[in-house]
Protein backbone atom coordinates (compact mmCIF):
# COMPACT_ATOMS: atom_id res chain seq x y z
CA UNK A 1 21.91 92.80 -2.10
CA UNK A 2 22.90 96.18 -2.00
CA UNK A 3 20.32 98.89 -3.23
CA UNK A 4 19.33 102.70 -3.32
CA UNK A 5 16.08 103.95 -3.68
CA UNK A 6 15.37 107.35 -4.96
CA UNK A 7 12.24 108.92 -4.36
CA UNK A 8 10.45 111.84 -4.17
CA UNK A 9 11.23 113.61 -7.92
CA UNK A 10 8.35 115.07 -9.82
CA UNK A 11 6.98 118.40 -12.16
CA UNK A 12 7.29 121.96 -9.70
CA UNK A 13 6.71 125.44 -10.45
CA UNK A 14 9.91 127.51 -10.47
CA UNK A 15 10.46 129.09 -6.77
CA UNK A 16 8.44 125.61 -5.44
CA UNK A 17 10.18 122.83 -3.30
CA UNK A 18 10.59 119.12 -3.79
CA UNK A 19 12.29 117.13 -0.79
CA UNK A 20 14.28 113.77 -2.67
CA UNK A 21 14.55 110.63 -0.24
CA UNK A 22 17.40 107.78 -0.70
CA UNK A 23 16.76 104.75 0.60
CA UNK A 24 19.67 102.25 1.35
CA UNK A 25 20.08 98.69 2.26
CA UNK A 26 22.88 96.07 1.77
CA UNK A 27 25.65 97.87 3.27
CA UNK A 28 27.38 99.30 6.18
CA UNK A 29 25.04 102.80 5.24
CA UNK A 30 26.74 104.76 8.08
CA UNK A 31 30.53 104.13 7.07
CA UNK A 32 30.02 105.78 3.96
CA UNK A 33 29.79 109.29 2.21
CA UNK A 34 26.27 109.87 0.72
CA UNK A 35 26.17 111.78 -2.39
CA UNK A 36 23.72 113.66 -4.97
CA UNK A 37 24.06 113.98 -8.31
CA UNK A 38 22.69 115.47 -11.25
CA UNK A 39 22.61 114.95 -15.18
CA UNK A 40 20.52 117.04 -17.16
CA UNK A 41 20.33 116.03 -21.00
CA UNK A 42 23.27 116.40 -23.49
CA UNK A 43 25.34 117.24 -19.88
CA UNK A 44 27.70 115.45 -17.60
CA UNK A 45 26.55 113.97 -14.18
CA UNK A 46 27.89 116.22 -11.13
CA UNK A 47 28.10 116.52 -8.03
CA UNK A 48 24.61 118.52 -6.18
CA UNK A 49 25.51 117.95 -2.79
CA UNK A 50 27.70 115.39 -0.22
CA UNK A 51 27.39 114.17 3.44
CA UNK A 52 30.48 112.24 5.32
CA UNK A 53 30.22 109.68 7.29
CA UNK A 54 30.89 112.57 10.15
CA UNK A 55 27.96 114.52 9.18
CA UNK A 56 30.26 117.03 7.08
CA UNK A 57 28.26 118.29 3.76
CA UNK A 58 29.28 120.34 0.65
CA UNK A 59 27.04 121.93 -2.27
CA UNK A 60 27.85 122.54 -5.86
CA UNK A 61 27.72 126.73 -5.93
CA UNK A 62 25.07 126.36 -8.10
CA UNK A 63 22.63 125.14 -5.40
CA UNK A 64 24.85 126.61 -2.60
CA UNK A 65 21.61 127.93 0.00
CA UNK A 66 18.79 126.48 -1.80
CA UNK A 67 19.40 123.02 -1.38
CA UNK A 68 20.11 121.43 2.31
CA UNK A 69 21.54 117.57 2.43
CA UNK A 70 20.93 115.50 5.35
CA UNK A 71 20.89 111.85 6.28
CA UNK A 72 19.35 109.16 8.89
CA UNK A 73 21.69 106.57 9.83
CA UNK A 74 19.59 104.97 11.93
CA UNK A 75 17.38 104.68 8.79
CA UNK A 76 19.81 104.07 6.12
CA UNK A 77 18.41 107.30 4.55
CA UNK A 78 19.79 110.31 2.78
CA UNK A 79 17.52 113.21 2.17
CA UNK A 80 17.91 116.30 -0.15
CA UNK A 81 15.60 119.18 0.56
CA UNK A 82 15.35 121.36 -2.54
CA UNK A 83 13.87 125.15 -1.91
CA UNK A 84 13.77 127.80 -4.70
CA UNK A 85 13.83 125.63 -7.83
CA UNK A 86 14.88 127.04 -10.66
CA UNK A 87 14.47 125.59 -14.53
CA UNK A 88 17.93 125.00 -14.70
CA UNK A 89 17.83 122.32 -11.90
CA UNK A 90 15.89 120.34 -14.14
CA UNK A 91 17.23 116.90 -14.10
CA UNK A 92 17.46 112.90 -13.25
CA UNK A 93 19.25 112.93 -9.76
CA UNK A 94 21.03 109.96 -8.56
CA UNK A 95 21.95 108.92 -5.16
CA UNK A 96 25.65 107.77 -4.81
CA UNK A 97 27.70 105.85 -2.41
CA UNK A 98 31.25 105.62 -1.43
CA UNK A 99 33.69 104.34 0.63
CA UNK A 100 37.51 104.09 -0.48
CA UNK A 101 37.10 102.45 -4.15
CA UNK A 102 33.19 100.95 -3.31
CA UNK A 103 30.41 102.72 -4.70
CA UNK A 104 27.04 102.69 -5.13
CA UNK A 105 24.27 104.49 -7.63
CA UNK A 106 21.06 104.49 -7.50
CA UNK A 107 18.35 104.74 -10.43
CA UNK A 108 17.97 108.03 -10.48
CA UNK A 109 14.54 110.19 -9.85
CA UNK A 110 13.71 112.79 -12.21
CA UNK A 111 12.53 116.45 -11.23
CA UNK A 112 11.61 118.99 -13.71
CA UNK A 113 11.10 122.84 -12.78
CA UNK A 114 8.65 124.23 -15.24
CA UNK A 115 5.98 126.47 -14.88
């Protein structure tokens, strides 16, 4: 059964940090691009940040410097490590992930940037 667990959302300050964890299982975790996306109300889900299967990542400019993703094959996990939050990165943020035409979403793990 294939799965991904998000974890690690929650309420921060503006400037503050939150560090998101994706947990896989079910599938060859390695072989595939990891993604993170975002969907804030009344907006479209996009694309935060991506990791390859080579260890290759790209960033949305929006979060271009602030946000850093990184993942542990070994441990079928993908990590996002968000630094100076700002109230517009307020959002649910799913895990993703793909290979050719398979993919995979997780729940989704909400973080809100408020003071």
């Amino acid at each position: 059964q294939v799965q991904l667990v998000e974890s690690g959302g929650g309420l921060v300050e503006p400037g503050g940090s939150l560090r998101l964890s994706c947990a896989a299982s079910g599938f060859a975790f390695s072989m595939y691009v990891m993604g993170w996306y975002r969907q804030a109300p009344g907006k479209q889900r996009e694309l935060v940040a991506s990791s390859t299967s080579g260890g290759s990542t790209d960033y949305a400019d929006s979060v271009e410097g602030r946000f850093t993703i990184s993942r542990d094959n070994a441990k079928k996990t993908v990590f996002l490590q968000m630094n100076s939050l700002k109230p517009e990165d307020t959002a649910v943020y799913y895990c993703k992930a793909q290979r050719l035409t398979t993919t995979y979403w997780g729940q989704g793990t909400q973080v809100t940037v408020s003071s």
